[in-house]
C-alpha atoms as a PDB file:
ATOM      1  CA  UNK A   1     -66.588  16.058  76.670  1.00  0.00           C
ATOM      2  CA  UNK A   2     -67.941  19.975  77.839  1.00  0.00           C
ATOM      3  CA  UNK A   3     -64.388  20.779  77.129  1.00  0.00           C
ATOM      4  CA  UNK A   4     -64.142  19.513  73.456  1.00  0.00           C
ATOM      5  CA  UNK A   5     -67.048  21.403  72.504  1.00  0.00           C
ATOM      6  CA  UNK A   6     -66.119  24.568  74.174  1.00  0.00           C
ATOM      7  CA  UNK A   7     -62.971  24.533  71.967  1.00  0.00           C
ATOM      8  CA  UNK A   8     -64.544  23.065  69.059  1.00  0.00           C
ATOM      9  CA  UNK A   9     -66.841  25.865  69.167  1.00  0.00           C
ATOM     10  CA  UNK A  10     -64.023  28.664  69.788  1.00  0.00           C
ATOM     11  CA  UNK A  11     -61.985  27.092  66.801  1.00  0.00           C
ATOM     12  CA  UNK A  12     -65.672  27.192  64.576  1.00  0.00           C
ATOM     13  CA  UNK A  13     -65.759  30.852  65.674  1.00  0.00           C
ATOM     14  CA  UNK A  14     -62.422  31.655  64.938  1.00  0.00           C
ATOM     15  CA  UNK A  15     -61.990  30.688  61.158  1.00  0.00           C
ATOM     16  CA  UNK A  16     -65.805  32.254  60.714  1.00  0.00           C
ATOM     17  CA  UNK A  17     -64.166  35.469  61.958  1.00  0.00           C
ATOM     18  CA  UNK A  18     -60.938  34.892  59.463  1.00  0.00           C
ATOM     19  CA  UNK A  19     -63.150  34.131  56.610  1.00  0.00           C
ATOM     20  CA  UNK A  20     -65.464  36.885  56.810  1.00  0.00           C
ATOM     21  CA  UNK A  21     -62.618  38.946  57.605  1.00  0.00           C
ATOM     22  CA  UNK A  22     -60.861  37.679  53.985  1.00  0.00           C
ATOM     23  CA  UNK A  23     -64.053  38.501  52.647  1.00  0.00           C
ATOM     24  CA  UNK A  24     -64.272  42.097  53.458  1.00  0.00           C
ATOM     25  CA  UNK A  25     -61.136  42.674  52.526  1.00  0.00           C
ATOM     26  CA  UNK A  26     -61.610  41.698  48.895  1.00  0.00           C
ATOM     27  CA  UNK A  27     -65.173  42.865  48.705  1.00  0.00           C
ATOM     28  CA  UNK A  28     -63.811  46.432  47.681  1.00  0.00           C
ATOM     29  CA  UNK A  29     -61.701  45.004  44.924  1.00  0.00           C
ATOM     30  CA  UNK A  30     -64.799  44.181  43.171  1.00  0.00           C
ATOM     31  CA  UNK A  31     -66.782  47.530  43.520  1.00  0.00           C
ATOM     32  CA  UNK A  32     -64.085  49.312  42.247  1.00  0.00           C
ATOM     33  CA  UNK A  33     -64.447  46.984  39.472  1.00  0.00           C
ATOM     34  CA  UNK A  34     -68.035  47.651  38.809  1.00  0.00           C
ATOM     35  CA  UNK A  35     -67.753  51.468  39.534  1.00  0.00           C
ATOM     36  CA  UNK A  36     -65.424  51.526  35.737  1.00  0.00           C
ATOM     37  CA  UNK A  37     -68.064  49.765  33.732  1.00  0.00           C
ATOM     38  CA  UNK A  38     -70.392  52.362  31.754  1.00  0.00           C
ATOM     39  CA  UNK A  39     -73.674  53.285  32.426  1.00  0.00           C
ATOM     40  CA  UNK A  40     -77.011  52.215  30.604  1.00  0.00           C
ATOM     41  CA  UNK A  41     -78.484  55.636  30.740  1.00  0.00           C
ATOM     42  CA  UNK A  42     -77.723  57.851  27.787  1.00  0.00           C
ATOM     43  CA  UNK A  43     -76.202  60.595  30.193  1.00  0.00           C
ATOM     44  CA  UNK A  44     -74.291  60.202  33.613  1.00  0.00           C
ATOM     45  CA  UNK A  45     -76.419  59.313  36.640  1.00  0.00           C
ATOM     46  CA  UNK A  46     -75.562  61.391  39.383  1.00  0.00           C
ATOM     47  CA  UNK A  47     -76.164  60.626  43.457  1.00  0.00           C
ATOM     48  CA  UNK A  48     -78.721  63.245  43.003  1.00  0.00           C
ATOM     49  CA  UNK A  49     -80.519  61.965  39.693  1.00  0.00           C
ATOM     50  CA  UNK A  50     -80.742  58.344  40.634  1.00  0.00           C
ATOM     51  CA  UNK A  51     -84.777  58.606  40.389  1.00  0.00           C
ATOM     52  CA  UNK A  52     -84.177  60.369  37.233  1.00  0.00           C
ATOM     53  CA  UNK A  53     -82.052  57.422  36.004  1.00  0.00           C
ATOM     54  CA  UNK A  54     -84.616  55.096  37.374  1.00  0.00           C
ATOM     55  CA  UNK A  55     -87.574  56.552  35.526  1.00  0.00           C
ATOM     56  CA  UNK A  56     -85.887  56.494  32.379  1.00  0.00           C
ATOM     57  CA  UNK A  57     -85.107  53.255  32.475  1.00  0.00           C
ATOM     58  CA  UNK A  58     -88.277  51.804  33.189  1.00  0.00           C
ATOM     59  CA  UNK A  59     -89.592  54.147  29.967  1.00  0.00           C
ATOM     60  CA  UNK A  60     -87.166  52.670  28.101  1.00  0.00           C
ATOM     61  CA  UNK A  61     -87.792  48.689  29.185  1.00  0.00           C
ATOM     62  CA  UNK A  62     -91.671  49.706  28.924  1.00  0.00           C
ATOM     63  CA  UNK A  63     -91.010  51.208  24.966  1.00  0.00           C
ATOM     64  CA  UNK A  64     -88.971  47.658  24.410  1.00  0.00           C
ATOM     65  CA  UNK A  65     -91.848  45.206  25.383  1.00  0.00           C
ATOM     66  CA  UNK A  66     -94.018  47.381  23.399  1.00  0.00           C
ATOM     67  CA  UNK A  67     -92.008  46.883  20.214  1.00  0.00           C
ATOM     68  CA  UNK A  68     -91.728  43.434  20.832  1.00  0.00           C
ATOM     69  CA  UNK A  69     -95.504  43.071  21.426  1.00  0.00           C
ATOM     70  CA  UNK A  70     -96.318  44.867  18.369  1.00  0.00           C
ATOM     71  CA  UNK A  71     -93.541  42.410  16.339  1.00  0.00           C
ATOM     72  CA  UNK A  72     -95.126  39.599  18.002  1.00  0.00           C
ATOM     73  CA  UNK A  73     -98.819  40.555  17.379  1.00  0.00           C
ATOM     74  CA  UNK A  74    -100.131  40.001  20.966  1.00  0.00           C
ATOM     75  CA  UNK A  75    -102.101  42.381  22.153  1.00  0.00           C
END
């Protein structure tokens, strides 16, 4: 009985390893996907200007709910 779950256990440990294995290997298939889609910000962010890109962002979401709050009337 010991013995069964010894193996049982190797065998779980061994197709974990495989899948996560498979996994990795297509995981940079995607990114390379998601590095061609454009940007939101009107200009390029850069590794350097990623707090730049940030803070425009959040201007821009915060001059969209104030639109929409004036169209709505809510104060």
């Amino acid at each position: 009985m010991r013995y069964l779950v010894i193996v049982a256990l190797i065998a779980g440990g061994v197709i974990f390893f495989r899948q996560q294995t498979t996994q990795k290997a297509e995981a940079p298939k995607k990114t390379a996907q998601v590095a061609t889609q454009p940007t939101l910000t009107p200009r390029p962010a850069s590794e350097h200007d990623w707090a730049k890109a940030a803070i425009d962002r959040t201007n821009e979401v915060r001059r969209q709910v104030k639109r929409e709050r004036a169209s709505n009337e809510v104060p």
